[in-house]
N, C-alpha and C. Protein backbone atom coordinates (compact mmCIF):
# COMPACT_ATOMS: atom_id res chain seq x y z
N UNK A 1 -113.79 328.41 280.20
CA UNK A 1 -113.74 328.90 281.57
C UNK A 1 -113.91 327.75 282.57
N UNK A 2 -114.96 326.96 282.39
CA UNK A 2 -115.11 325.61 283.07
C UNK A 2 -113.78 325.10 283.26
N UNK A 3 -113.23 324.64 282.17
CA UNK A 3 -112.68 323.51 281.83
C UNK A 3 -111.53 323.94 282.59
N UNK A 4 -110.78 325.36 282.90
CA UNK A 4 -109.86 326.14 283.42
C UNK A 4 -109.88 325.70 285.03
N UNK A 5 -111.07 326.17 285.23
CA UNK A 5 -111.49 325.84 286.45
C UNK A 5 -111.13 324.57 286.98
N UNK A 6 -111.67 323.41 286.29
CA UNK A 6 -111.97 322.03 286.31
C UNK A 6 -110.19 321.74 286.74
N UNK A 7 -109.19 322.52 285.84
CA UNK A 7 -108.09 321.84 285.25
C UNK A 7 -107.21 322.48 286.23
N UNK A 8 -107.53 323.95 287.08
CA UNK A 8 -106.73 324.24 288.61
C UNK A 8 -107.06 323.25 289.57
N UNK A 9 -108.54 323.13 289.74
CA UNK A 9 -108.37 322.53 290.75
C UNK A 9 -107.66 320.38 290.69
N UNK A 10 -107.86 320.34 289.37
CA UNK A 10 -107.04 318.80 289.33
C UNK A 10 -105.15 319.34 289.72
N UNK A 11 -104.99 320.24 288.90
CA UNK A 11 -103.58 320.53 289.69
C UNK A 11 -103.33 320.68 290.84
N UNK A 12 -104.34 321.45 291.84
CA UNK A 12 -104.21 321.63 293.29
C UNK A 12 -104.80 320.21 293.87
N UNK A 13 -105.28 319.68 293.69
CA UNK A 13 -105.57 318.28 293.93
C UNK A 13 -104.34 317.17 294.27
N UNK A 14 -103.56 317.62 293.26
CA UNK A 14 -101.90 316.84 292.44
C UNK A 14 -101.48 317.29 293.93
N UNK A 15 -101.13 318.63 294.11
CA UNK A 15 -100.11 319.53 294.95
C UNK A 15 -100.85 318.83 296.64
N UNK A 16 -101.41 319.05 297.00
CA UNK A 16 -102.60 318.71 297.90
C UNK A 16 -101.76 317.00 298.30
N UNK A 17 -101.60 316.60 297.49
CA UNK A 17 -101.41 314.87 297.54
C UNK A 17 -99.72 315.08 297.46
N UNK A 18 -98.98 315.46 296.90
CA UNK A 18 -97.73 315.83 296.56
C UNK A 18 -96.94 316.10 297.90
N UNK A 19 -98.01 317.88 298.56
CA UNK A 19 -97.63 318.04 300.04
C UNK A 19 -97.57 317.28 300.97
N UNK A 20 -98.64 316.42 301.55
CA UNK A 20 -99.17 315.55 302.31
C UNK A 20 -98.25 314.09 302.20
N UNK A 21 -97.37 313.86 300.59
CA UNK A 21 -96.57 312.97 301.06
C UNK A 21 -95.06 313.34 301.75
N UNK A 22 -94.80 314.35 301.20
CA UNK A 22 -93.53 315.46 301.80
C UNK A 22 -93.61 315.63 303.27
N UNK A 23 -94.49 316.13 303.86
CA UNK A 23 -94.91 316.13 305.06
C UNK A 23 -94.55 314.69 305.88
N UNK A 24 -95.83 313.70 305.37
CA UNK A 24 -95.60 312.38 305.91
C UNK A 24 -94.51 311.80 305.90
N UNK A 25 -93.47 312.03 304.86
CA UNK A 25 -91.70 311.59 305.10
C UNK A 25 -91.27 312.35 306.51
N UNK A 26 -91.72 313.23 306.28
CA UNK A 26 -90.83 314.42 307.48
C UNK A 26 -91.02 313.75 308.87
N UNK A 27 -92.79 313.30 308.96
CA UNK A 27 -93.32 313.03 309.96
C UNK A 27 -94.32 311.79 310.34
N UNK A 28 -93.74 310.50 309.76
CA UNK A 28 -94.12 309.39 309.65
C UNK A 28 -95.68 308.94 310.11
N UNK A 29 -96.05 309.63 311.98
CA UNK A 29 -97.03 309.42 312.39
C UNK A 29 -98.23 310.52 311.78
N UNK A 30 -98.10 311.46 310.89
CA UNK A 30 -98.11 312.80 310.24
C UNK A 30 -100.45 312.01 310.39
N UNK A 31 -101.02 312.65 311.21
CA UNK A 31 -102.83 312.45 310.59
C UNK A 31 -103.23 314.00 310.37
N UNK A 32 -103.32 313.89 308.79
CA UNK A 32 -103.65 314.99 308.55
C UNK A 32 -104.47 314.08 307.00
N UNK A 33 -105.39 315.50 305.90
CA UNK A 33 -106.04 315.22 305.33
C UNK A 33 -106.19 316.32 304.45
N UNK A 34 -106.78 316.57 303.45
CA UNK A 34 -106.63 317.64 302.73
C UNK A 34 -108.29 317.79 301.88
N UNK A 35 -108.35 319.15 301.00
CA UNK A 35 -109.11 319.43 299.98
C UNK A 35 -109.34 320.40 299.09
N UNK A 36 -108.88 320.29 297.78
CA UNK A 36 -108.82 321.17 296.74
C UNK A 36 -109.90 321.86 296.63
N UNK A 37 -109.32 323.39 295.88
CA UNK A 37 -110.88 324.00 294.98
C UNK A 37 -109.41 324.30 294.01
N UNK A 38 -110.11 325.77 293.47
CA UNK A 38 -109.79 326.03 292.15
C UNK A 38 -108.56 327.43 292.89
N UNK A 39 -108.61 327.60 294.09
CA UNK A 39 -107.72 329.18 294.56
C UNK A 39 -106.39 328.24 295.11
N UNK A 40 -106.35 326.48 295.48
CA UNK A 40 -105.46 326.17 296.13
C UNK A 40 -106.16 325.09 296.86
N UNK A 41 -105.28 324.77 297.95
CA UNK A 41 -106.01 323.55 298.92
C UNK A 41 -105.75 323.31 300.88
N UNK A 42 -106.79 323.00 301.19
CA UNK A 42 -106.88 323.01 302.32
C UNK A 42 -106.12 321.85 303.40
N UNK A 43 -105.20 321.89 303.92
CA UNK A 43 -104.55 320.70 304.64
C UNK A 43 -105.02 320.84 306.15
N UNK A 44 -105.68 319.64 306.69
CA UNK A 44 -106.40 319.44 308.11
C UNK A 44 -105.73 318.47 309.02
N UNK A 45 -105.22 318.73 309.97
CA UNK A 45 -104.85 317.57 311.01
C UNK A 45 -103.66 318.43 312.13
N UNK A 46 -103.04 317.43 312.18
CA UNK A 46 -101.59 318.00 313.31
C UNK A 46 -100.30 318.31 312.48
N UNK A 47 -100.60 319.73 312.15
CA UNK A 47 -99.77 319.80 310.53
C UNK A 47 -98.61 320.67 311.74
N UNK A 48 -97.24 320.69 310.90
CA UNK A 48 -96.43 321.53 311.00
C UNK A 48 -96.96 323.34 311.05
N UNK A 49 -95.65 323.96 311.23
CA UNK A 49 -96.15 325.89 311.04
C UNK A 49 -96.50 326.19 309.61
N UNK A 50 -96.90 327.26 308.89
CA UNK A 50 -96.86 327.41 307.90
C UNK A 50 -95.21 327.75 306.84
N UNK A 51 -94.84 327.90 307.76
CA UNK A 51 -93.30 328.01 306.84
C UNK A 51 -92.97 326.24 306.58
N UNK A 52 -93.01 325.57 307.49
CA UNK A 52 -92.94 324.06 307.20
C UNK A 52 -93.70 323.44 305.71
N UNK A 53 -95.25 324.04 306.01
CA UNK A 53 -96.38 323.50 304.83
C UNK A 53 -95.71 324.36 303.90
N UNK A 54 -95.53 325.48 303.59
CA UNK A 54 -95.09 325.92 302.13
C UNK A 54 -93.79 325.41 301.89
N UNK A 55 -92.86 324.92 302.70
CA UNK A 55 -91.47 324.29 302.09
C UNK A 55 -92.03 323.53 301.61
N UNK A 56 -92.99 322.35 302.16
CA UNK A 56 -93.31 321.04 301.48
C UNK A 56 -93.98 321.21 300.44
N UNK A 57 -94.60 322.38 300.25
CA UNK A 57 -95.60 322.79 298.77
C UNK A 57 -94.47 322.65 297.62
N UNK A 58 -93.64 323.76 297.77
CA UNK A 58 -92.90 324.13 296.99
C UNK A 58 -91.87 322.72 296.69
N UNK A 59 -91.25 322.47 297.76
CA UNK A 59 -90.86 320.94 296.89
C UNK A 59 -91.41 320.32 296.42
N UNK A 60 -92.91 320.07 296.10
CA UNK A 60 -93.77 318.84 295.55
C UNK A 60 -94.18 319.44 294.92
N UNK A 61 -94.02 320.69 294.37
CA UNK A 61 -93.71 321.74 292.91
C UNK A 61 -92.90 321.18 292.07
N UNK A 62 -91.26 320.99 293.09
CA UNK A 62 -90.34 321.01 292.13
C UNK A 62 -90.01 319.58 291.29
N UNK A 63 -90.25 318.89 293.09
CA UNK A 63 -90.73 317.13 292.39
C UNK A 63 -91.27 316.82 291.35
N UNK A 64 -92.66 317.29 291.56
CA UNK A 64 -93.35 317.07 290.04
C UNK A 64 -93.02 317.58 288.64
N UNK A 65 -92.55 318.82 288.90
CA UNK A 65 -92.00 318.72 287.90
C UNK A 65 -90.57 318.31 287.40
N UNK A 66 -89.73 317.90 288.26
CA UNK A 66 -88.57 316.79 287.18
C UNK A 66 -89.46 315.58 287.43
N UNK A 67 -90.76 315.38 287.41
CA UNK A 67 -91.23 313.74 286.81
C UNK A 67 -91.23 312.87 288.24
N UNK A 68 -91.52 313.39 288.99
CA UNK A 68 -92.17 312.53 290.10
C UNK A 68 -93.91 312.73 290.48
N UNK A 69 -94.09 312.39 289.24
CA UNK A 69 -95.67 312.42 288.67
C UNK A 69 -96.46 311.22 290.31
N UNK A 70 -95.42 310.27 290.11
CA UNK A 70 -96.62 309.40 291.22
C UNK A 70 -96.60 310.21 292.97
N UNK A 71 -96.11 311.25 292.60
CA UNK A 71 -97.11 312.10 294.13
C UNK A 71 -98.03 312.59 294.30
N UNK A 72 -98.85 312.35 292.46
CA UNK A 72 -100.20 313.14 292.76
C UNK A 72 -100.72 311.91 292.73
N UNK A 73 -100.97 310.81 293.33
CA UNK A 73 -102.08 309.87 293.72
C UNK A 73 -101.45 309.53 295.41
N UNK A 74 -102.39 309.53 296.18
CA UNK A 74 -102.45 309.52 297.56
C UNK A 74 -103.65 308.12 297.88
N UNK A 75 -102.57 306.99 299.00
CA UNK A 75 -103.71 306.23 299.33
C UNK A 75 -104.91 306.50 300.45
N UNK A 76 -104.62 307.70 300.94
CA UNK A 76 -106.26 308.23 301.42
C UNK A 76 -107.03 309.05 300.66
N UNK A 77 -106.68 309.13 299.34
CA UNK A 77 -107.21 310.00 299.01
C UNK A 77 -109.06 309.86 298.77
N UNK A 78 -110.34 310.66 298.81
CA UNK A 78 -111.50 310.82 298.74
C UNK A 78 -112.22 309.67 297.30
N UNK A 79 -111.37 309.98 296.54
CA UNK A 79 -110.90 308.92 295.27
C UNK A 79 -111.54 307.51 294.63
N UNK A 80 -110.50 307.00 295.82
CA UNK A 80 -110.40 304.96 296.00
C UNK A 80 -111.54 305.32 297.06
N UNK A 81 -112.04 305.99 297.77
CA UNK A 81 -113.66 305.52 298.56
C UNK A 81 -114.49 305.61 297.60
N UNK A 82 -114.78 306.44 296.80
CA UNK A 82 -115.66 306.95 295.83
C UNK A 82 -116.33 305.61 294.68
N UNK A 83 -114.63 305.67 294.26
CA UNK A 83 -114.58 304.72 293.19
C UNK A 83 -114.76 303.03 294.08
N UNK A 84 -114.34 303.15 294.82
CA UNK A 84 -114.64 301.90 295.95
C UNK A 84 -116.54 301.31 296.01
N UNK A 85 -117.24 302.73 296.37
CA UNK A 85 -118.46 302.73 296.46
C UNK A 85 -119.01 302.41 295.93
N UNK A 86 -118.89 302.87 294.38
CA UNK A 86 -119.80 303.01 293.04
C UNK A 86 -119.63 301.96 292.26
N UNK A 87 -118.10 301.05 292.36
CA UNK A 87 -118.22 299.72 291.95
C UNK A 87 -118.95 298.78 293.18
N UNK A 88 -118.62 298.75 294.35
CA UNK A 88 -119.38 297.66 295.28
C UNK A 88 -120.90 297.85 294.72
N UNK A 89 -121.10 299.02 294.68
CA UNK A 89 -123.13 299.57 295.03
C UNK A 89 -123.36 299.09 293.34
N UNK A 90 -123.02 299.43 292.43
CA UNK A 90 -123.46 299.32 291.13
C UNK A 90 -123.35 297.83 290.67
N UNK A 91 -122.01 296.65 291.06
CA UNK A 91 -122.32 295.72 291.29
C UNK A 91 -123.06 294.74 291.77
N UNK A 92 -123.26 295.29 293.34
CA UNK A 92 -124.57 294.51 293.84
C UNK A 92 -126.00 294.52 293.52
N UNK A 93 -126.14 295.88 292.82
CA UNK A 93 -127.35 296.11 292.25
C UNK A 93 -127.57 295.07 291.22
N UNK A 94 -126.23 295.13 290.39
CA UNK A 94 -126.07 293.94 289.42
C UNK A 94 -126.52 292.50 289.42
N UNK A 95 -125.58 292.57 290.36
CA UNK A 95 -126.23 290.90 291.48
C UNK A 95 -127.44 290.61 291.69
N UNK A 96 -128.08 291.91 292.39
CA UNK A 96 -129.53 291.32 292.87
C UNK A 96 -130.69 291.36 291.51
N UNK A 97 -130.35 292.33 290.37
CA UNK A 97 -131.04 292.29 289.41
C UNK A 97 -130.84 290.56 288.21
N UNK A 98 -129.65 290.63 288.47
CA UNK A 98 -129.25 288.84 287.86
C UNK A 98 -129.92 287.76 288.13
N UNK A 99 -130.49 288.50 289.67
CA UNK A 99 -131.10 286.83 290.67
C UNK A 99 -132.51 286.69 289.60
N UNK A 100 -132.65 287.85 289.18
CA UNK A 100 -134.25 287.51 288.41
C UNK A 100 -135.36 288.20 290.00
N UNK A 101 -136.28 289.18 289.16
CA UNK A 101 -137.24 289.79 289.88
C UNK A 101 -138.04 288.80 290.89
N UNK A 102 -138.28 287.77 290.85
CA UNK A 102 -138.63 286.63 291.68
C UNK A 102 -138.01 285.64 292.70
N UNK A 103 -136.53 286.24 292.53
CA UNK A 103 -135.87 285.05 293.12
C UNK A 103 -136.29 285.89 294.74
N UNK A 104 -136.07 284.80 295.93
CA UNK A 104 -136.03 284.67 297.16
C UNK A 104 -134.84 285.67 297.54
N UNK A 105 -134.85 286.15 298.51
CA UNK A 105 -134.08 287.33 299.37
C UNK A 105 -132.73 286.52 299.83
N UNK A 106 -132.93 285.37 299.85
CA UNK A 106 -131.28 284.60 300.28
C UNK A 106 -131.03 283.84 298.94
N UNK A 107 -131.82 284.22 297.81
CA UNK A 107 -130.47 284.18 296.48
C UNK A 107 -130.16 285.01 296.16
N UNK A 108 -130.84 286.56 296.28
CA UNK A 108 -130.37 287.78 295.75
C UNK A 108 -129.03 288.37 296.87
N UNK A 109 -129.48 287.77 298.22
CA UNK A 109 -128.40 288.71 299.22
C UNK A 109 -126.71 288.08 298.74
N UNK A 110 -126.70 286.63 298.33
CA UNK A 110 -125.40 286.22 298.17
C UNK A 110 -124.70 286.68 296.72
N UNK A 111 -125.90 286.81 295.94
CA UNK A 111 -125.32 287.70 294.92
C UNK A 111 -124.70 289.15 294.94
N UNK A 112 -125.69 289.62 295.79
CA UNK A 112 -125.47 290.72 296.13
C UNK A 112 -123.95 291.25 296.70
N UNK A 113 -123.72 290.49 297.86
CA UNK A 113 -122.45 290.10 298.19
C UNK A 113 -121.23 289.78 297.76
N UNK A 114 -121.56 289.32 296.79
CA UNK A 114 -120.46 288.60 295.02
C UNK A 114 -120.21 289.97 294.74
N UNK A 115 -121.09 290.56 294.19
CA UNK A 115 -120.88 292.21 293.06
C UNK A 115 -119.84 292.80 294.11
N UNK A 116 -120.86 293.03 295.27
CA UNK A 116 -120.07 294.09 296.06
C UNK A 116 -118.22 293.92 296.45
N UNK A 117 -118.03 292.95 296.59
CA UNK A 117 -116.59 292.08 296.86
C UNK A 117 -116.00 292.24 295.59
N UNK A 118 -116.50 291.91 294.39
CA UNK A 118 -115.75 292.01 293.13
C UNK A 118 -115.84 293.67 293.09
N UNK A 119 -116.75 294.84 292.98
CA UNK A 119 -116.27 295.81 293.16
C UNK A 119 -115.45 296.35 293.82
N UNK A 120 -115.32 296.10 294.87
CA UNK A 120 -113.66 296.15 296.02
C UNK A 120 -112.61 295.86 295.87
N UNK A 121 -112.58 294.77 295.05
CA UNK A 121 -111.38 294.42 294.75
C UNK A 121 -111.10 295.04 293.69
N UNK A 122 -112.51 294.93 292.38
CA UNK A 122 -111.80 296.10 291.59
C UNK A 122 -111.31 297.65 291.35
N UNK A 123 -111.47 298.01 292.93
CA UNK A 123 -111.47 299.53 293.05
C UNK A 123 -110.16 299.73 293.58
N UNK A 124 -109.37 298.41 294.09
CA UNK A 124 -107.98 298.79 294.47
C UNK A 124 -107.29 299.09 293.43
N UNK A 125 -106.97 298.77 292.49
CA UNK A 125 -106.41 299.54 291.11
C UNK A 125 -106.97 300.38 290.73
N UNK A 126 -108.23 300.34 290.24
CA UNK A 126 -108.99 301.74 289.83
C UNK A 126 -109.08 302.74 290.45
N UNK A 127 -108.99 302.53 291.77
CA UNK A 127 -109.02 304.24 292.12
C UNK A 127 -107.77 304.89 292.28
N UNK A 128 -106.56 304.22 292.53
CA UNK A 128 -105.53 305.32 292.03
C UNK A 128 -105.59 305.41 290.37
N UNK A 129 -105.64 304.51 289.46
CA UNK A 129 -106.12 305.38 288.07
C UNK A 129 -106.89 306.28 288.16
N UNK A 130 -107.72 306.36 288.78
CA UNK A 130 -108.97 307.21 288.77
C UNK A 130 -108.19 308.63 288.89
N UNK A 131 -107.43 308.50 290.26
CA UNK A 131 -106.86 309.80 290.55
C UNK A 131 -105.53 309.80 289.48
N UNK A 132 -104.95 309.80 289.14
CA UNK A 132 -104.01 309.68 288.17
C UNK A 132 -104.40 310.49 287.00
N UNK A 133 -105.60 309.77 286.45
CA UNK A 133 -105.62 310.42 284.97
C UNK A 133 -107.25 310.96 284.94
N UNK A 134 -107.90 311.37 286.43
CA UNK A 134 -109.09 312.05 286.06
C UNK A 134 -109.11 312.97 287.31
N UNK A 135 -108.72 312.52 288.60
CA UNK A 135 -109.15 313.70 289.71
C UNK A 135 -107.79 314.49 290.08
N UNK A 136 -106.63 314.22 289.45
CA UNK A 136 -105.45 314.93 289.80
C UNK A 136 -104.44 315.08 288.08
N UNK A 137 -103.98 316.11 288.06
CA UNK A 137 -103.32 316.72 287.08
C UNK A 137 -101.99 317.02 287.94
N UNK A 138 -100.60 316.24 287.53
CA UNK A 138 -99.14 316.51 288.34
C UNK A 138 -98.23 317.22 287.23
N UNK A 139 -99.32 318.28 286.08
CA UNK A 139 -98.81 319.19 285.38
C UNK A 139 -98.47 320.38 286.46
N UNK A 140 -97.17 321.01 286.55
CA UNK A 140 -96.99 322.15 287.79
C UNK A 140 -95.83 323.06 286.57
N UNK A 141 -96.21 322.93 285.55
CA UNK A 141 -95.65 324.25 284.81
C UNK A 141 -96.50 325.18 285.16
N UNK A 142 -95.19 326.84 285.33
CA UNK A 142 -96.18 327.63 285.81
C UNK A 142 -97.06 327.77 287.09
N UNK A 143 -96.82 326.47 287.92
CA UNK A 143 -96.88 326.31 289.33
C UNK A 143 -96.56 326.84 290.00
N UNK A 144 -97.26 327.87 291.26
CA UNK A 144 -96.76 328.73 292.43
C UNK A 144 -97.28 328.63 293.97
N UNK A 145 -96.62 328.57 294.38
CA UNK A 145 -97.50 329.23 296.21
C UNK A 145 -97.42 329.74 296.38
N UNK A 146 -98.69 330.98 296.34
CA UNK A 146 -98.74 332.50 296.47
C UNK A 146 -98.66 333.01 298.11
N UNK A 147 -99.04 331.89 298.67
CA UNK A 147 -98.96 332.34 300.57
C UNK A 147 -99.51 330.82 301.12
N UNK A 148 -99.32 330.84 302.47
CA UNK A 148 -100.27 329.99 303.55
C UNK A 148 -100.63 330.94 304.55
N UNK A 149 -102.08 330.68 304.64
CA UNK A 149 -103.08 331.01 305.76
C UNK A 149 -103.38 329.41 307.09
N UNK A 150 -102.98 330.34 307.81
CA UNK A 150 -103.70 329.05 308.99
C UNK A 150 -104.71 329.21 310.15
N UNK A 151 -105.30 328.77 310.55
CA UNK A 151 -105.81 328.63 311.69
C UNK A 151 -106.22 327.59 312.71
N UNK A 152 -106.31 327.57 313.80
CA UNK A 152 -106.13 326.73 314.90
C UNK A 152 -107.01 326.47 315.61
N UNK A 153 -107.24 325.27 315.80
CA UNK A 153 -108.69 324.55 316.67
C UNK A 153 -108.26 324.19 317.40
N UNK A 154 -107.92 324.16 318.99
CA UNK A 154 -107.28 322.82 319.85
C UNK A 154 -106.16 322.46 318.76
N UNK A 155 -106.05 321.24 318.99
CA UNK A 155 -104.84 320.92 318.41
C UNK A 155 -104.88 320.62 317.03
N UNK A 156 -105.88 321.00 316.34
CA UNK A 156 -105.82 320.94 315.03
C UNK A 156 -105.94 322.27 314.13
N UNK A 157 -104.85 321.95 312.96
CA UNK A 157 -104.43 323.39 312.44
C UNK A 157 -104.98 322.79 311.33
N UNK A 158 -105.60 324.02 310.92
CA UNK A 158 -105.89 324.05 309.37
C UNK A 158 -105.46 324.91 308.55
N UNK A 159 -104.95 324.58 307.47
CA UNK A 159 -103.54 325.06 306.56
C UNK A 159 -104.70 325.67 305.14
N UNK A 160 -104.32 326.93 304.30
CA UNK A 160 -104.71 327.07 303.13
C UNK A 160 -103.25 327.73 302.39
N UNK A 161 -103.07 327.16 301.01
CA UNK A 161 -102.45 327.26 300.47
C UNK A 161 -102.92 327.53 299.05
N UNK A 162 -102.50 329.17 299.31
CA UNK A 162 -103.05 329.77 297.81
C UNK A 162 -102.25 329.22 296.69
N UNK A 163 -102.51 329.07 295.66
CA UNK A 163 -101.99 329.11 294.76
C UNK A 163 -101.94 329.79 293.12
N UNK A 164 -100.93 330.03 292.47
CA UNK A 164 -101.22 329.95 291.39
C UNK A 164 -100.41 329.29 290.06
N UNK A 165 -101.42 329.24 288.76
CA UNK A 165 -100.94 328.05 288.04
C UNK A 165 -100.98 328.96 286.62
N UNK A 166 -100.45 328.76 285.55
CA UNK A 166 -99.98 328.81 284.49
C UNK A 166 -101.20 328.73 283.93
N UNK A 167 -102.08 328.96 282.60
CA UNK A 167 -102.99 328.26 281.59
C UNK A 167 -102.62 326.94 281.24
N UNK A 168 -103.19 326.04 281.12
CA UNK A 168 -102.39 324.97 280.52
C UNK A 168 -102.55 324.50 278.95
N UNK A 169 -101.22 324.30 278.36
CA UNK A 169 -101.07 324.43 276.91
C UNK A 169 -102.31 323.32 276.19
């Protein structure tokens, strides 16, 4: 049941990132943002009507599935910050524990500084892997958009896009 769970919302995650690049072709200056659960996903910014957002759903349905797999990794995605974070922070911790429990505060800070930089840099590749093969699934067999719901703040619309998905084999 988990794992079901776990494995809609990596698909709506996929779709979520899929839409948002469909969109952004349409609409180059396009600031909008998104966020999965397990019923579908939420798109936030200066979005098109809802007949617009479900065309773009449904093509980044159909995309993905003839094998345009690289639309489920997005470079804003929540992701590359995450994975960004946890290598800088877990590195520098690294760093300052390397300096040795005694060292002076201006040998641990430049170490510190080292980790964090080498985690950054190593998070520009890793976090689209990350999303690739752990926070997004661009399996869309059995893939549907059951409706869009919207509503309107000032000039910002917020989009939900039900969905539904297949079991996966």
């Amino acid at each position: 049941m988990l794992n079901e769970i776990v494995e809609r919302i990596r698909r709506n995650h996929a779709l979520e990132h899929a839409t948002l690049h469909i969109l952004e072709a349409q609409q180059p200056n396009l600031r909008a943002g998104g966020r999965a659960t397990s019923q579908g996903f939420y798109l936030y910014g200066d979005l098109p009507n809802e007949a617009a957002v479900r065309a773009a759903a449904n093509e980044a349905i159909r995309r993905m599935k003839d094998g345009q797999r690289d639309l489920a990794v997005h470079p804003r995605c929540g992701t590359n910050v995450v994975t960004a974070g946890v290598l800088s922070g877990a590195l520098a911790m690294l760093g300052i524990l390397a300096s040795g429990k005694r060292a002076p505060w201006y040998v641990q800070l430049p170490n510190a500084i080292l980790g964090a930089m080498i985690g950054a840099l190593l998070a520009q590749p890793l976090g689209p892997w990350m999303q690739a093969n752990v926070t997004t699934s661009a399996e869309m067999n059995g893939a549907r958009v059951r409706g869009v719901r919207s509503n309107q703040a000032g000039r910002l619309t917020a989009h939900f896009v039900e969905t539904d998905h297949a079991p996966s084999s």
